[in-house]
Protein backbone atom coordinates (compact mmCIF):
# COMPACT_ATOMS: atom_id res chain seq x y z
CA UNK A 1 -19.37 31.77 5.80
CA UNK A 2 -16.34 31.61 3.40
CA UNK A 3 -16.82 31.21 -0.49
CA UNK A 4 -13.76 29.67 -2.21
CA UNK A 5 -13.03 28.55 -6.06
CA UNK A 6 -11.81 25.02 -4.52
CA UNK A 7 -11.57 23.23 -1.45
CA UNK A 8 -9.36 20.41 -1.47
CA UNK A 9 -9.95 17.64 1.92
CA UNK A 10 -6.62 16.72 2.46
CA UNK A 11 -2.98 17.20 2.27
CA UNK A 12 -1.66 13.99 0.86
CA UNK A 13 -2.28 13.79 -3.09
CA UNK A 14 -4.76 16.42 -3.18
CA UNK A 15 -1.71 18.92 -2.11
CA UNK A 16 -0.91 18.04 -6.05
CA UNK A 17 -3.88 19.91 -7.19
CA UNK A 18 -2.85 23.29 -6.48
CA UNK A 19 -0.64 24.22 -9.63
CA UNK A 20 -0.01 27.52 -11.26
CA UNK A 21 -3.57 27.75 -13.21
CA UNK A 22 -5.41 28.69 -9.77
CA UNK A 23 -2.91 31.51 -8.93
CA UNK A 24 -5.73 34.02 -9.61
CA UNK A 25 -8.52 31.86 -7.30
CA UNK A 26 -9.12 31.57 -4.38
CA UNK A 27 -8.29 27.81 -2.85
CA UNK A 28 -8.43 26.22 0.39
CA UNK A 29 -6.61 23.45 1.51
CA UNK A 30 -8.24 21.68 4.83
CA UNK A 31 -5.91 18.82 7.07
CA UNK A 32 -6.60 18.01 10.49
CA UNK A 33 -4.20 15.97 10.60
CA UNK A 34 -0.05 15.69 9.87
CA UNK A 35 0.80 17.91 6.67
CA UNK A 36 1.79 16.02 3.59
CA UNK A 37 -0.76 12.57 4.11
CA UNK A 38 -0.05 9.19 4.61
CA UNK A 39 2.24 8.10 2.34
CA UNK A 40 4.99 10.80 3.45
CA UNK A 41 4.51 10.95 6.97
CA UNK A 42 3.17 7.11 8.29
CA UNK A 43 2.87 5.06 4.91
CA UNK A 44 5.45 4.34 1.84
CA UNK A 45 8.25 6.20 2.46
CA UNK A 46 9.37 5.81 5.76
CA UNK A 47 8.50 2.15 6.01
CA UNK A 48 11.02 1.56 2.85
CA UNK A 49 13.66 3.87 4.71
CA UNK A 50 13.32 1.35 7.62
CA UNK A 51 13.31 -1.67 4.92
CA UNK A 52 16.41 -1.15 3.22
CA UNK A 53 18.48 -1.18 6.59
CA UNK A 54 16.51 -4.26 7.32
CA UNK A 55 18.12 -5.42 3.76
CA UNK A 56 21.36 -4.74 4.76
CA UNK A 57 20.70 -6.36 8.25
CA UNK A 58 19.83 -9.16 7.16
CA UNK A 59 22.28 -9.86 4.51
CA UNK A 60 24.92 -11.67 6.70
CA UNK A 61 22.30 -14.38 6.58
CA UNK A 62 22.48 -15.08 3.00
CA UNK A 63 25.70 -14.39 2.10
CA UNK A 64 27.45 -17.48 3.86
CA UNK A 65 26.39 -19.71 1.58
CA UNK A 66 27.97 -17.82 -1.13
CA UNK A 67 31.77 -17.78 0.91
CA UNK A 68 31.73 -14.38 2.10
CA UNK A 69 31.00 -14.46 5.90
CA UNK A 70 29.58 -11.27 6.62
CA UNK A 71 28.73 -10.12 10.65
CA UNK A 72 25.89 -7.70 11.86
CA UNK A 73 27.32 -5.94 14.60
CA UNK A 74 24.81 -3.52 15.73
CA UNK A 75 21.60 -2.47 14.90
CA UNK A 76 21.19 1.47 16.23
CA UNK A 77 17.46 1.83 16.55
CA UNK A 78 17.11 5.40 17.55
CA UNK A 79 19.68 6.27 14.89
CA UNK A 80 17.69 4.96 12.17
CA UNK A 81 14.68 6.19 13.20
CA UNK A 82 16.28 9.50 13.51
CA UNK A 83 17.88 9.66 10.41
CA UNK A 84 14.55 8.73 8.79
CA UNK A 85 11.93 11.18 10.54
CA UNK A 86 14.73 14.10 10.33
CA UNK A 87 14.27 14.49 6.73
CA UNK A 88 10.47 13.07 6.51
CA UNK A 89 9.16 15.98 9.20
CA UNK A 90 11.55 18.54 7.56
CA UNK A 91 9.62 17.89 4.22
CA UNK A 92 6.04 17.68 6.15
CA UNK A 93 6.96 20.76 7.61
CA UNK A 94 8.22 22.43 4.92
CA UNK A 95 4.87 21.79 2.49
CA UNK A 96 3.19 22.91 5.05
CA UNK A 97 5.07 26.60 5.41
CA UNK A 98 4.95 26.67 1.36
CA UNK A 99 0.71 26.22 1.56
CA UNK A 100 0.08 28.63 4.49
CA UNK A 101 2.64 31.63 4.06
CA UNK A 102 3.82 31.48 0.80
CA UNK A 103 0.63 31.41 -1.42
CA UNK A 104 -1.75 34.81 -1.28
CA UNK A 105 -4.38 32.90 -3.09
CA UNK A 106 -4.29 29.42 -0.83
CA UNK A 107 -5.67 29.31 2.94
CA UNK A 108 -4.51 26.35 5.16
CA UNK A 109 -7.30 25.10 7.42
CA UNK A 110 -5.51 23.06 9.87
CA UNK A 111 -8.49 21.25 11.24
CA UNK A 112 -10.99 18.64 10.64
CA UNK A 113 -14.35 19.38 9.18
CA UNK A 114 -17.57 18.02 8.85
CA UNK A 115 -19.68 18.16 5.34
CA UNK A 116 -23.04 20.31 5.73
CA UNK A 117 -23.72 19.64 2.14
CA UNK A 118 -22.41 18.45 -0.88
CA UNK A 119 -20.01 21.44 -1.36
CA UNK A 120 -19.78 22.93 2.29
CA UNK A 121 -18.44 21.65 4.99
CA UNK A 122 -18.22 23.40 9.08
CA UNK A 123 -15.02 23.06 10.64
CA UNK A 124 -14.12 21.64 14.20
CA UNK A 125 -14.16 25.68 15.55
CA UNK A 126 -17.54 26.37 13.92
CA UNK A 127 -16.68 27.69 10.38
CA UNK A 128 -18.61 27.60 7.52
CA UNK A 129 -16.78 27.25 4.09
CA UNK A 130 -18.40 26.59 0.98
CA UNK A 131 -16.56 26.00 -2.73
CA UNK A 132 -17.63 25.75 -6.38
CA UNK A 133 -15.59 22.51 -6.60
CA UNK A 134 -14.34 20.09 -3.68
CA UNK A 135 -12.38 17.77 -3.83
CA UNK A 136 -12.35 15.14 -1.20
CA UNK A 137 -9.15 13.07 -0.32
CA UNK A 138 -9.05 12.32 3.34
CA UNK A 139 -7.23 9.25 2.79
CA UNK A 140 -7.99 6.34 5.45
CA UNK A 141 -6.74 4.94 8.74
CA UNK A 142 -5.71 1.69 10.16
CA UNK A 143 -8.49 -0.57 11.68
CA UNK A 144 -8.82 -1.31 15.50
CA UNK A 145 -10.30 -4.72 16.31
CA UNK A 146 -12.68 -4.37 19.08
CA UNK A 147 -10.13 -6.60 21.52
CA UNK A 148 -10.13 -5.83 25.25
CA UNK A 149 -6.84 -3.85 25.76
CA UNK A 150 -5.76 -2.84 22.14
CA UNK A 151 -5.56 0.76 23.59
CA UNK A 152 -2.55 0.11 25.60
CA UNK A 153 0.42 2.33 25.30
CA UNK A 154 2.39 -1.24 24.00
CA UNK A 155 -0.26 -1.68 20.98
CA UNK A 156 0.83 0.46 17.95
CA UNK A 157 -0.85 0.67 14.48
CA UNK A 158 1.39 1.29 11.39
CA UNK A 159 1.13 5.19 12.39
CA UNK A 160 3.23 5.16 15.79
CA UNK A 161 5.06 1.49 15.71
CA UNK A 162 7.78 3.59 13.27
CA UNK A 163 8.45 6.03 16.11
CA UNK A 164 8.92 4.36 19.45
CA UNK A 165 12.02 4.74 21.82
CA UNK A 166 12.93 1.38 22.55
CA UNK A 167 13.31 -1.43 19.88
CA UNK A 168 11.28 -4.69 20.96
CA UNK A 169 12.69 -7.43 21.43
CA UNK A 170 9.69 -9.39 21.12
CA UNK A 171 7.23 -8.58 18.94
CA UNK A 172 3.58 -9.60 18.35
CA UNK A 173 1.78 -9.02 14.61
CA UNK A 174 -2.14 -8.90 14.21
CA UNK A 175 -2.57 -9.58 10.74
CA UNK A 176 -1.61 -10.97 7.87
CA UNK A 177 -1.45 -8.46 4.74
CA UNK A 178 1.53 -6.44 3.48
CA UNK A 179 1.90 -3.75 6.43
CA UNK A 180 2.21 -7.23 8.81
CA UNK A 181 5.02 -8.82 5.91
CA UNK A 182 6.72 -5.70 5.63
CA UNK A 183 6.95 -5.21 9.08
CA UNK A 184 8.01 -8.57 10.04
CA UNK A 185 11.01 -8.32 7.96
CA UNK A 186 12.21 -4.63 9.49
CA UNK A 187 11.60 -6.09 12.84
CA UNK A 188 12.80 -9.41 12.33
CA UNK A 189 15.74 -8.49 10.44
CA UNK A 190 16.94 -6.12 13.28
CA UNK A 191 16.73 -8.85 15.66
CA UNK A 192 13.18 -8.95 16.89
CA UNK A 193 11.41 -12.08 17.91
CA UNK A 194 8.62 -12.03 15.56
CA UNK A 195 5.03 -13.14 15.97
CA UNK A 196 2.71 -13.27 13.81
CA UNK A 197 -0.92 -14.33 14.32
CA UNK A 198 -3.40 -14.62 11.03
CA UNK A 199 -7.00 -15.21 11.31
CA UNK A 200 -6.42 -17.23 7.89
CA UNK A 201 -4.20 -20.05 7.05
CA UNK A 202 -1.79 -18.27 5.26
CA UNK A 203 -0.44 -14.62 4.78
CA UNK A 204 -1.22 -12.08 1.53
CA UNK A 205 -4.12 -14.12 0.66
CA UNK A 206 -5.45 -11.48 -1.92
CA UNK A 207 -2.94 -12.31 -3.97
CA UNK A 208 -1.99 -15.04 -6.53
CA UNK A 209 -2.72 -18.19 -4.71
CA UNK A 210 1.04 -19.55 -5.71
CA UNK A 211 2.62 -16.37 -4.30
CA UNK A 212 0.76 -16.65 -1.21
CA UNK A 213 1.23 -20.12 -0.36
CA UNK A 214 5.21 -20.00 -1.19
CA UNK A 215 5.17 -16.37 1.06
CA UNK A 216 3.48 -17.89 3.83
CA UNK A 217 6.29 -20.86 3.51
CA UNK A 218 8.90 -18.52 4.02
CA UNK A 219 6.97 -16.76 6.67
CA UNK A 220 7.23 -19.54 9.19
CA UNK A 221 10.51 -20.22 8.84
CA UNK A 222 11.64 -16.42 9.19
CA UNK A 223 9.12 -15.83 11.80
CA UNK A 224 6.89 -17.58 14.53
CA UNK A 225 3.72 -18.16 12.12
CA UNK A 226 0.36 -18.77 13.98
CA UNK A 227 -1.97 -19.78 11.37
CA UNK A 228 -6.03 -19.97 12.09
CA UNK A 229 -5.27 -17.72 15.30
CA UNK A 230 -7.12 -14.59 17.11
CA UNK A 231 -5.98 -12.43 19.61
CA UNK A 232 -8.72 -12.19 22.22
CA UNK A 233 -7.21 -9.64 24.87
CA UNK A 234 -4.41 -7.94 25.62
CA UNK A 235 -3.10 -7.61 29.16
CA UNK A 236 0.07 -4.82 30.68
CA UNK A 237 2.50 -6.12 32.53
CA UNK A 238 4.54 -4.73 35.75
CA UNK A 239 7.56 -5.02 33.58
CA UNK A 240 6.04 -2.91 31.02
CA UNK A 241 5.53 -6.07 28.75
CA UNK A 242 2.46 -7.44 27.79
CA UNK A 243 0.52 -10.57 27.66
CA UNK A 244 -1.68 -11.30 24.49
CA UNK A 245 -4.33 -14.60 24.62
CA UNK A 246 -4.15 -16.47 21.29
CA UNK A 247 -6.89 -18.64 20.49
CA UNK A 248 -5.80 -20.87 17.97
CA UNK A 249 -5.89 -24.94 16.73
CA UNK A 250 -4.39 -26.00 19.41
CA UNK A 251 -6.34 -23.83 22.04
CA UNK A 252 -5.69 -20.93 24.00
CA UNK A 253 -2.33 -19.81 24.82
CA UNK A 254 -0.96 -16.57 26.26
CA UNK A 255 2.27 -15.00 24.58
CA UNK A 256 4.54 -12.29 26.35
CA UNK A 257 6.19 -9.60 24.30
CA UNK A 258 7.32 -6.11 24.50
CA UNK A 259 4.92 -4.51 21.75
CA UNK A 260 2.11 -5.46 19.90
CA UNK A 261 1.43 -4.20 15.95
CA UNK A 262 -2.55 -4.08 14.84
CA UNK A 263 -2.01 -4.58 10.69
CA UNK A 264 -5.56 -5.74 10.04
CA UNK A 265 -6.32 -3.53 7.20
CA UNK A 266 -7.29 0.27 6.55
CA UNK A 267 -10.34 2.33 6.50
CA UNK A 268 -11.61 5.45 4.47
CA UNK A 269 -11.79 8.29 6.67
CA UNK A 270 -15.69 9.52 4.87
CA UNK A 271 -17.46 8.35 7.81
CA UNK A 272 -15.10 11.40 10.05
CA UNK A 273 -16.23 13.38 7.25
CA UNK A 274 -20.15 13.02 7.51
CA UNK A 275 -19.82 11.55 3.85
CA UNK A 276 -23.17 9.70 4.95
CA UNK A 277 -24.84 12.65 6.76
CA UNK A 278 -23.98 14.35 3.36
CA UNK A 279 -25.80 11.93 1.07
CA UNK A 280 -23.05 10.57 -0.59
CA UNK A 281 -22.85 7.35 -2.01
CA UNK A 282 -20.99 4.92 -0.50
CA UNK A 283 -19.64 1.31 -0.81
CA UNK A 284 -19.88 -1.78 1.96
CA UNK A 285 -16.49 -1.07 2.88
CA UNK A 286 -17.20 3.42 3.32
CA UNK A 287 -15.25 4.64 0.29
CA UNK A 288 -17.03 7.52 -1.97
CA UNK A 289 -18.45 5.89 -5.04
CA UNK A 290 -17.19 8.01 -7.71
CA UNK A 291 -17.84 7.55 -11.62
CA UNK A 292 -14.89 7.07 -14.01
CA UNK A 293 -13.95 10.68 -14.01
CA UNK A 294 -13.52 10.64 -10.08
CA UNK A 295 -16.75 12.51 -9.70
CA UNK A 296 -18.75 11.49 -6.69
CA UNK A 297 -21.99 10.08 -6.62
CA UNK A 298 -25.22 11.00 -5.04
CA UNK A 299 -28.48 8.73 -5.64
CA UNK A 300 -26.29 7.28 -8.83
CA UNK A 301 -26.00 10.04 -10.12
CA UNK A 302 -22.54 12.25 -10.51
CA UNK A 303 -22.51 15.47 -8.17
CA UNK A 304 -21.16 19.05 -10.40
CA UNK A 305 -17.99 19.95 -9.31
CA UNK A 306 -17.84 17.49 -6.55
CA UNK A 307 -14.71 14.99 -7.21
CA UNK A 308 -12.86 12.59 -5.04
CA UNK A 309 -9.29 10.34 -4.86
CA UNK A 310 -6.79 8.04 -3.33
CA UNK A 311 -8.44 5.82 -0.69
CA UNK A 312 -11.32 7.93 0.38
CA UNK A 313 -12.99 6.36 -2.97
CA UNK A 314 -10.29 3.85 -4.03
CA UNK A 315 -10.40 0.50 -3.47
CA UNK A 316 -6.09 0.00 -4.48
CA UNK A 317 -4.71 1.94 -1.20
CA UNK A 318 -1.86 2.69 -3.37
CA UNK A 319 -0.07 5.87 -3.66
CA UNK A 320 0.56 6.00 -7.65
CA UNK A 321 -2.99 5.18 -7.88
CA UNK A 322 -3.99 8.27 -5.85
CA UNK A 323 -0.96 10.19 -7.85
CA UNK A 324 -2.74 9.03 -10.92
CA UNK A 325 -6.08 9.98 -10.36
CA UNK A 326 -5.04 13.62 -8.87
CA UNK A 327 -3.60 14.34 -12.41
CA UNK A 328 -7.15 13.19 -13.58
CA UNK A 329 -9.01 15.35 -10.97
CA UNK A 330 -6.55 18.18 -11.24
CA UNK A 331 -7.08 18.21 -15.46
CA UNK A 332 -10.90 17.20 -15.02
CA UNK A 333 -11.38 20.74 -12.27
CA UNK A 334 -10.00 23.15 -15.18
CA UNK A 335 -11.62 21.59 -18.52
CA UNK A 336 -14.83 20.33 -17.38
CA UNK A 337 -16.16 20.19 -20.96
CA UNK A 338 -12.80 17.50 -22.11
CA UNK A 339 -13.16 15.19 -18.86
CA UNK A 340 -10.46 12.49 -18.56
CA UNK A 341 -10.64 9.42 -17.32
CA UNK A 342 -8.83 7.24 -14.75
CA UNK A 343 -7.46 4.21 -15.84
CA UNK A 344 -7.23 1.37 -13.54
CA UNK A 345 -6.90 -1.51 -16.18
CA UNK A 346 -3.30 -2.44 -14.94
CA UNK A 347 -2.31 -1.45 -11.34
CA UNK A 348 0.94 -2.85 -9.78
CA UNK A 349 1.67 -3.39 -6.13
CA UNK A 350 4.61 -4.54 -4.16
CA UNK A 351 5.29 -6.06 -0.88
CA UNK A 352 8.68 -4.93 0.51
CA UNK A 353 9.13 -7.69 2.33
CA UNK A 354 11.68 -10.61 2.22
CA UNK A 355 11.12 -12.12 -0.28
CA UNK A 356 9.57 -9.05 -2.13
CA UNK A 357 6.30 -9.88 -4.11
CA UNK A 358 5.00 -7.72 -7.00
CA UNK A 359 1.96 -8.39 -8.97
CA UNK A 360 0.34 -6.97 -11.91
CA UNK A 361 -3.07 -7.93 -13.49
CA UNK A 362 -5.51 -10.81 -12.65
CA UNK A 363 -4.31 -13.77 -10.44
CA UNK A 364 -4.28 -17.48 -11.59
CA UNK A 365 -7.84 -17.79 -9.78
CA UNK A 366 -9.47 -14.70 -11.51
CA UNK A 367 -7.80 -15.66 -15.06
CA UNK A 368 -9.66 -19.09 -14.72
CA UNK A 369 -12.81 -17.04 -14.35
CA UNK A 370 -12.15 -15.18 -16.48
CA UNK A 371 -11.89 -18.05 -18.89
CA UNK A 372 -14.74 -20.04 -17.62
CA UNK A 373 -16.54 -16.45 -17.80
CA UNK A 374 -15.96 -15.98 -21.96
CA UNK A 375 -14.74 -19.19 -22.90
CA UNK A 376 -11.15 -18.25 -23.93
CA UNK A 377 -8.32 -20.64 -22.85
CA UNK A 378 -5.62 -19.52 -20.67
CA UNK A 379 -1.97 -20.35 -20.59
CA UNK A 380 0.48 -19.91 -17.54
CA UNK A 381 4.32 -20.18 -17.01
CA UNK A 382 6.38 -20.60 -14.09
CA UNK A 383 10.18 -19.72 -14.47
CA UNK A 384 12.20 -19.59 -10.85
CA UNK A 385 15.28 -17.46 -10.42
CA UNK A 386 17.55 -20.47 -10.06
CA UNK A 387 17.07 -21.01 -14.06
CA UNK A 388 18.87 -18.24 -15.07
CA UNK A 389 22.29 -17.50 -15.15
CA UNK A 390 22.07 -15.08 -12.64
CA UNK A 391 19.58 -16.31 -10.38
CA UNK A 392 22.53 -19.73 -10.52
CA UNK A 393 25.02 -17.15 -9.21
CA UNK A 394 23.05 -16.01 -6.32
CA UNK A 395 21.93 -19.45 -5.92
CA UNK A 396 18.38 -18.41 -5.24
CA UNK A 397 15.89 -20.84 -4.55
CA UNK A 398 12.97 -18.94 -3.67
CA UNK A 399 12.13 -16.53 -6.25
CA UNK A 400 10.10 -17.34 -9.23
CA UNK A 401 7.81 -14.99 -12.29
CA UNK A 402 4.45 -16.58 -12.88
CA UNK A 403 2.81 -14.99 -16.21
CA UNK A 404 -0.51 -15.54 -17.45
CA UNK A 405 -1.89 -14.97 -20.87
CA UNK A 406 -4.82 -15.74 -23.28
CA UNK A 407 -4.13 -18.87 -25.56
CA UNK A 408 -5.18 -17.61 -28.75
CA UNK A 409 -3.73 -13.55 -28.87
CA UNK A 410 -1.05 -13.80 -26.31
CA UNK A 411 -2.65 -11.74 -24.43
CA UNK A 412 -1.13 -10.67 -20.87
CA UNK A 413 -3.78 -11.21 -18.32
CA UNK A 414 -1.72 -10.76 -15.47
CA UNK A 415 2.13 -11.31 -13.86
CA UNK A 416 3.69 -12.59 -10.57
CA UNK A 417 6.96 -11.89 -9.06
CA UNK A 418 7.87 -13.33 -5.38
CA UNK A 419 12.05 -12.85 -5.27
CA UNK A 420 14.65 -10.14 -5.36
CA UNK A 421 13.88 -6.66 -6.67
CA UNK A 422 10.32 -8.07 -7.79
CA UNK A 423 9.22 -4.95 -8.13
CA UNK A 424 11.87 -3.78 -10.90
CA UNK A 425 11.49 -7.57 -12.55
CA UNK A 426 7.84 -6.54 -13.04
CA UNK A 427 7.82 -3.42 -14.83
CA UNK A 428 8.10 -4.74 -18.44
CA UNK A 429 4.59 -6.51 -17.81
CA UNK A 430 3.21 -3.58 -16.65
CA UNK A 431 4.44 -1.35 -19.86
CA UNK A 432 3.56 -4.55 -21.76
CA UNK A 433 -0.41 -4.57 -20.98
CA UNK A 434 -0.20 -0.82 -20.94
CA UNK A 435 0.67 -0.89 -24.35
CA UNK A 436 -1.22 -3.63 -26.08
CA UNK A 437 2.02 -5.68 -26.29
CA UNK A 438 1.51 -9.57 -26.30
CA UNK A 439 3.69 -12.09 -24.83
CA UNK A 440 5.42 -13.71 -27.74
CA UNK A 441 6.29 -9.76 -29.00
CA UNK A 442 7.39 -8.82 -25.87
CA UNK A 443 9.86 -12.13 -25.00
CA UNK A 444 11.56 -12.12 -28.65
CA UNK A 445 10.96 -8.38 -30.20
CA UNK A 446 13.72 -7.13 -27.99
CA UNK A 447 17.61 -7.60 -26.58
CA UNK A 448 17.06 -9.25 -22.69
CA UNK A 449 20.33 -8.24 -21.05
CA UNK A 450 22.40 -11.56 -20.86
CA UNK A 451 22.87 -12.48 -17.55
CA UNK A 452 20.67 -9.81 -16.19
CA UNK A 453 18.17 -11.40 -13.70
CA UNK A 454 15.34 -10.08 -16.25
CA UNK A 455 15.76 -13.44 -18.22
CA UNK A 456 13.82 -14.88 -15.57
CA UNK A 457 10.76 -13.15 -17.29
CA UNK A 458 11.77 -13.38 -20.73
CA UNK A 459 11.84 -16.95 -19.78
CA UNK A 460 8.39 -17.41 -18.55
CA UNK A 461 7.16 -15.37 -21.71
CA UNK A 462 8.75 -17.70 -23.70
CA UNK A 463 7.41 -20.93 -21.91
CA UNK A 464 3.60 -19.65 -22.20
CA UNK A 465 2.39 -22.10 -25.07
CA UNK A 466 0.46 -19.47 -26.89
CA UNK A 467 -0.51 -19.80 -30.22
């Protein structure tokens, strides 16, 4: 048995932890897995390497209308990949020489383990390693539906669909949340024929009702939408292609295409972990229940020295949420007597996807609770692109900012983007409810660039009828 001063479960934002102030402990750092987590190796960053060449691929599209005639020529496949997991393996690689030769005091553990307790854990040779703190941040995985054939070479999850040889010409989509939108476009864009099959009517259904609806519009004229549709099986091919049964409205129906793409949502890695074996707490879903200060919980109760983040507890699956709470964790591990707190009151998201979405805050649905709930009135504004001087030049007709806010204070409750760059267009609402900055303050305390595409916002500030 081997007694560190912290054991860290994972190499994504727990890597973060290990900063100067534990040069003189002993630390372990345990991945079975690819060095460096999710986000850097199968998550954000390559998928928006592979979704700005889709932007560029797919301008020729929009730019006619606008008298500049514009030609796609060739899309190189192999070169793009290349290009992209070139300099994402050389980084993966390189954290991982930094943790395992470079550090006296840090010991790589390049295997997955199993928790024996609430601070030990046996790894997949046999070892026993035990810490005064642990901190577990295993991250999650993409779900499998239980579908006759999904383990066919042609079916890829969001981890390998980045990395194969030959582009597909024909492409089929299980799902309907932000991996399926964003993946849609870099497919689409580079000349796939998209499919998309939702169990729902209508794609990104977690988010604001308006932004879903208008998204899913969009969606089925970009792509081949099947709405209210399963995939039952999945069949190879002699060719190499495969056959996929759709059971939808209109009955079954089988569909041909070169690859299929599972995008039906993500899963915490604890139960790999023995999280339950362990006596953690858990939620329906199999994240860590952890108090405010990211300390897990055992019968209710917070465990010493036993912390978690990122999607192994949170419910976001956002990387600057996990970035945020390993500053927490990382603070909370040296000053246990001045814990911090996380602070999840206002977390963005985007969808890089065409049109990009961002969103900040409660939806139109939850703000109506939320008003029914304490009995203060709501107000909401809708102000499209095509309003603004800018938004005129591009002649967009798509994108619009949806704000919502209480009556009487001004209050930002939450904000909407669906259009170009909505995740830039956004920020000011987020640094807005950070800072306790209300809606009338924010629209007409400051210069709005004139024609910057940010009018759009200061324009739905200004059409919220607070008092």
């Amino acid at each position: 048995m081997t007694h560190y001063d912290l054991a860290i479960i994972g190499s994504g934002s727990g890597n973060t932890l290990i900063s100067p102030e534990w040069d003189d402990r002993k630390v372990v750092l345990v991945e079975g897995g690819t060095f460096g987590g999710t986000c850097l190796n199968v998550g954000c960053i390559p998928t928006k390497m592979f979704v700005h060449p889709a932007d560029l691929a797919s301008a020729p599209a929009r730019s006619a209308r606008l008298g500049v005639n514009l030609a796609l020529e060739r899309v190189r496949w192999r070169d793009i990949r290349d290009r992209i997991f070139t300099r994402i393996d050389a980084i993966s690689s390189s954290g991982r020489t930094y943790r395992a030769d470079e550090l006296a005091n840090v010991t790589l553990v390049e295997e997955f383990v199993r928790l024996t307790g609430e601070k030990a854990f046996e790894t997949a040779s046999g070892e026993e390693i035990t810490a005064d703190q642990v901190v577990i941040a295993t991250g999650s995985r993409a779900v499998l539906p239980e579908i006759p054939g999904i383990g066919l070479p042609q079916v890829h999850t969001s981890d390998t669909i980045m990395r194969i040889d030959e582009f597909p010409q024909r492409l089929l989509i299980i799902g309907g949340g932000y991996i399926a939108a964003e993946f849609a476009h870099v497919f689409g864009a580079f000349g796939a024929r998209v499919t998309i099959a939702v169990r729902s009517g209508g794609m990104l259904r977690t988010l604001d009702a308006s932004v879903s609806e208008a998204f899913t519009e969009h969606a089925a004229r970009q792509w081949d939408l099947r709405r209210d549709t399963d995939v039952t099986q999945v069949t190879a091919n002699d060719d190499g292609s495969v056959t996929a049964r759709l059971s939808g409205p209109a009955g079954p129906a089988d569909l041909v295409v070169d690859a299929v793409l599972v995008a039906v949502g993500r899963t915490p890695n604890t139960d790999a972990l023995g999280a339950v074996d362990a006596g953690l707490d858990l939620h329906d879903d199999g994240r860590l229940v952890v108090d405010g200060y990211q300390r897990v919980l055992r019968g209710g109760e917070p465990v010493a020295g036993l912390w978690s983040l990122g999607d192994a507890s949170s419910d976001y699956q956002l990387k600057h949420v996990a970035n945020h709470e390993a500053k927490v964790v990382a603070h909370n591990l040296l000053h246990p007597d001045a814990l911090r707190a996380s602070d999840h009151r206002f977390v963005p998201a985007a969808v890089f996807s065409s049109p990009q979405i961002a969103s900040v805050g409660m939806t139109g649905e939850q703000a109506l609770h939320h008003s029914e709930e304490t009995g203060t009135p709501i107000v909401t504004a809708v102000r499209h692109y095509g309003s603004t001087a800018y938004g005129w030049a591009m002649e967009d007709t798509q994108g619009f900012v949806k704000v919502i806010a209480e009556r009487s204070t001004g209050r930002l409750l939450g904000a909407h983007v669906l259009g170009h760059e909505a995740s830039i267009i956004i920020q000011p609402v987020v640094q807005a409810m950070s800072f306790g900055l209300d809606a009338l303050t924010m629209a007409r305390g400051q210069y709005w660039i004139h024609p910057a595409l940010t009018e759009v916002l200061e324009n739905a500030l200004l059409g919220l009828e607070a008092d």
